[in-house]
C-alpha atoms as a PDB file:
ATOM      1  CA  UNK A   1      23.396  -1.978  -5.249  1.00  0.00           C
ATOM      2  CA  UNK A   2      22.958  -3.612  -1.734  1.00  0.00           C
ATOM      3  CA  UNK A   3      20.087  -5.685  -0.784  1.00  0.00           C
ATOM      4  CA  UNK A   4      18.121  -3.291   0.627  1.00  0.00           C
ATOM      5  CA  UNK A   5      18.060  -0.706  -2.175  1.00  0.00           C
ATOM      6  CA  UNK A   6      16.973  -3.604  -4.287  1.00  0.00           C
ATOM      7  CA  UNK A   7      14.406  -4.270  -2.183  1.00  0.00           C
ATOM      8  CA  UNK A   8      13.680  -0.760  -1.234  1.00  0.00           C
ATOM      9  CA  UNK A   9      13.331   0.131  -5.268  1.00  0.00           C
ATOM     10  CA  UNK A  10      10.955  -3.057  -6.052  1.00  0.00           C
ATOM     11  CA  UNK A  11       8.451  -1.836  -3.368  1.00  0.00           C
ATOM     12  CA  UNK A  12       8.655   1.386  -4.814  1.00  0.00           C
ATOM     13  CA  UNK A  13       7.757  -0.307  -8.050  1.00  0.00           C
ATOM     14  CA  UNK A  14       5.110  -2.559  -6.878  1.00  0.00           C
ATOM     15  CA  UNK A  15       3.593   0.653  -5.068  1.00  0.00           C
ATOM     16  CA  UNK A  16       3.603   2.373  -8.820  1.00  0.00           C
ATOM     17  CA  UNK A  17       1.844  -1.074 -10.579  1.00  0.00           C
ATOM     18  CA  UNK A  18      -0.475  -1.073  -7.419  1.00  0.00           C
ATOM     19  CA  UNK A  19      -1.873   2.047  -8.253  1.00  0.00           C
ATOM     20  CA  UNK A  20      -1.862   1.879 -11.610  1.00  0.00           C
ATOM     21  CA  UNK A  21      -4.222  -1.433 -11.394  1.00  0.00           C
ATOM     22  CA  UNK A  22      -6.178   0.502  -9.039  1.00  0.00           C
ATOM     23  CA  UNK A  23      -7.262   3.221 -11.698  1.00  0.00           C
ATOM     24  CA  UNK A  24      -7.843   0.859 -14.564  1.00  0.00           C
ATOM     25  CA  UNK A  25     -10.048  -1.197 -12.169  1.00  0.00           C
ATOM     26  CA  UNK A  26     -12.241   2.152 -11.286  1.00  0.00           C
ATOM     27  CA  UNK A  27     -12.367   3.430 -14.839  1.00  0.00           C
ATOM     28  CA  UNK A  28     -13.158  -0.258 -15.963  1.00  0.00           C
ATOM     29  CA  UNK A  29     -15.463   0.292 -18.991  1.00  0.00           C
ATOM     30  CA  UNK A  30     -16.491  -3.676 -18.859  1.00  0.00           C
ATOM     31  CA  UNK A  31     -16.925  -6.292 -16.379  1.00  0.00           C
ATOM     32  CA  UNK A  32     -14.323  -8.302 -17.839  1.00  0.00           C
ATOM     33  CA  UNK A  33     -11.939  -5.647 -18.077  1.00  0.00           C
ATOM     34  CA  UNK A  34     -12.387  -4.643 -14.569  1.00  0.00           C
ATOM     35  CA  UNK A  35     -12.114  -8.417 -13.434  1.00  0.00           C
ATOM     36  CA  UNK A  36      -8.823  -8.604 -14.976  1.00  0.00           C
ATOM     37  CA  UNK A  37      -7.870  -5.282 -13.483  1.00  0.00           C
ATOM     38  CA  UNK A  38      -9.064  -6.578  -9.761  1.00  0.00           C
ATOM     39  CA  UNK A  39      -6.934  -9.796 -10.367  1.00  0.00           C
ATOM     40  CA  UNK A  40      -3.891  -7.805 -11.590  1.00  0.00           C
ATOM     41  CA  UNK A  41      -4.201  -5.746  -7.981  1.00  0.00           C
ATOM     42  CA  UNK A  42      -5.031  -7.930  -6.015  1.00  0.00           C
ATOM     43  CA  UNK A  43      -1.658 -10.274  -6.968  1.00  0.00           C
ATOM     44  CA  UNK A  44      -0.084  -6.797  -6.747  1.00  0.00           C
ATOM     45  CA  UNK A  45      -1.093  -6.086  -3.152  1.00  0.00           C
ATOM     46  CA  UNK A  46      -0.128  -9.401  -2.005  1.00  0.00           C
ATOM     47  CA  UNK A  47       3.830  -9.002  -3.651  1.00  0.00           C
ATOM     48  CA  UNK A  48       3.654  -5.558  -2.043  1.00  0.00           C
ATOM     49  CA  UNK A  49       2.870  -7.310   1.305  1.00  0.00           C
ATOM     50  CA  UNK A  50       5.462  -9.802   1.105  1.00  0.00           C
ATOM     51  CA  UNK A  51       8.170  -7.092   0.127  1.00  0.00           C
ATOM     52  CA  UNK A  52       6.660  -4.961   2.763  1.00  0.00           C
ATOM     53  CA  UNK A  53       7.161  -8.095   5.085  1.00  0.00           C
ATOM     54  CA  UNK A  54      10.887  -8.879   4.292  1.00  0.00           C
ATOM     55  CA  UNK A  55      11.621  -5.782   5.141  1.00  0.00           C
ATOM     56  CA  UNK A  56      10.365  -4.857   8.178  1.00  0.00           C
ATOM     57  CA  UNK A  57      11.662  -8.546   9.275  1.00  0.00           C
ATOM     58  CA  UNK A  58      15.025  -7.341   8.685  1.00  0.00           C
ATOM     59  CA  UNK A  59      14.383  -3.755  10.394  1.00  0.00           C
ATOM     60  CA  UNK A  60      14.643  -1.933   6.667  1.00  0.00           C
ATOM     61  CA  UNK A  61      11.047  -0.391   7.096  1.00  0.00           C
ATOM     62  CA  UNK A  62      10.358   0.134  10.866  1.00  0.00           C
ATOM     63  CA  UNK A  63       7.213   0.863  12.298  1.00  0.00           C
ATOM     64  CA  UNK A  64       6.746   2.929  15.545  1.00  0.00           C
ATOM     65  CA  UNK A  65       3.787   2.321  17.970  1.00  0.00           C
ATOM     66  CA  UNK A  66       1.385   5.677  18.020  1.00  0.00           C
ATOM     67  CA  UNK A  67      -0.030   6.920  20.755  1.00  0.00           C
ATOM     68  CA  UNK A  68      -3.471   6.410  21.340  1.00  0.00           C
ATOM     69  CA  UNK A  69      -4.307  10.058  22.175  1.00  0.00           C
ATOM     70  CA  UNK A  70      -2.937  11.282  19.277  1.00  0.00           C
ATOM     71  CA  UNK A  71      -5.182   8.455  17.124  1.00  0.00           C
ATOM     72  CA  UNK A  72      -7.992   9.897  18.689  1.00  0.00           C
ATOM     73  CA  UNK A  73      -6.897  13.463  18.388  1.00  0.00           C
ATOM     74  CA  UNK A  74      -6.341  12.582  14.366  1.00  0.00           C
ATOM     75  CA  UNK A  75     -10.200  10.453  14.351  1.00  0.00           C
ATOM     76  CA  UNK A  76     -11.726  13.927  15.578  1.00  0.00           C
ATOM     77  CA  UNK A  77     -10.007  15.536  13.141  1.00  0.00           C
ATOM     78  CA  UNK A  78     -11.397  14.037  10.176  1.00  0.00           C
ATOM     79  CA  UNK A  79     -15.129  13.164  11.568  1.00  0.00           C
ATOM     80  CA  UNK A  80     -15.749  16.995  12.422  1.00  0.00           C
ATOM     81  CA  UNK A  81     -15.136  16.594  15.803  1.00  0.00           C
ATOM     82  CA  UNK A  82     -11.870  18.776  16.099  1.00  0.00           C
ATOM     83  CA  UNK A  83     -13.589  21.878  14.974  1.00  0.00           C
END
């Protein structure tokens, strides 16, 4: 396995632990528990961020630039104003 299916698969896995954290910290029946949860995510987030990072450094996960019509066009949309 090259480099960046390694990398590709552990953002795919951090994604899955990300949103697993997420739902225990909602359904949190305790403080406590839902502190640990929020930790666990939040540690999460920040791997998926650095992974995310890497990546993009080395072109693996390219971002294009949007226009800004189509931003607004998308913001209408969703606040009622496209219908």
């Amino acid at each position: 396995m090259d480099d960046r299916a390694l990398m590709e698969n552990m953002l795919l896995l951090e994604k899955g632990v990300c949103d697993l954290y997420m739902h225990g910290t909602l359904e949190s029946s305790t403080e406590t528990v839902h502190g640990v949860f929020r930790a666990a995510l939040t540690e999460s987030l920040c791997m998926q961020d650095t992974l995310y990072g890497k990546m993009a450094a080395k072109g693996w996960y390219p971002a294009e630039q949007v226009e800004g019509s189509k931003i607004n066009t998308v913001k209408q949309k969703f606040s009622g104003g496209g219908q």
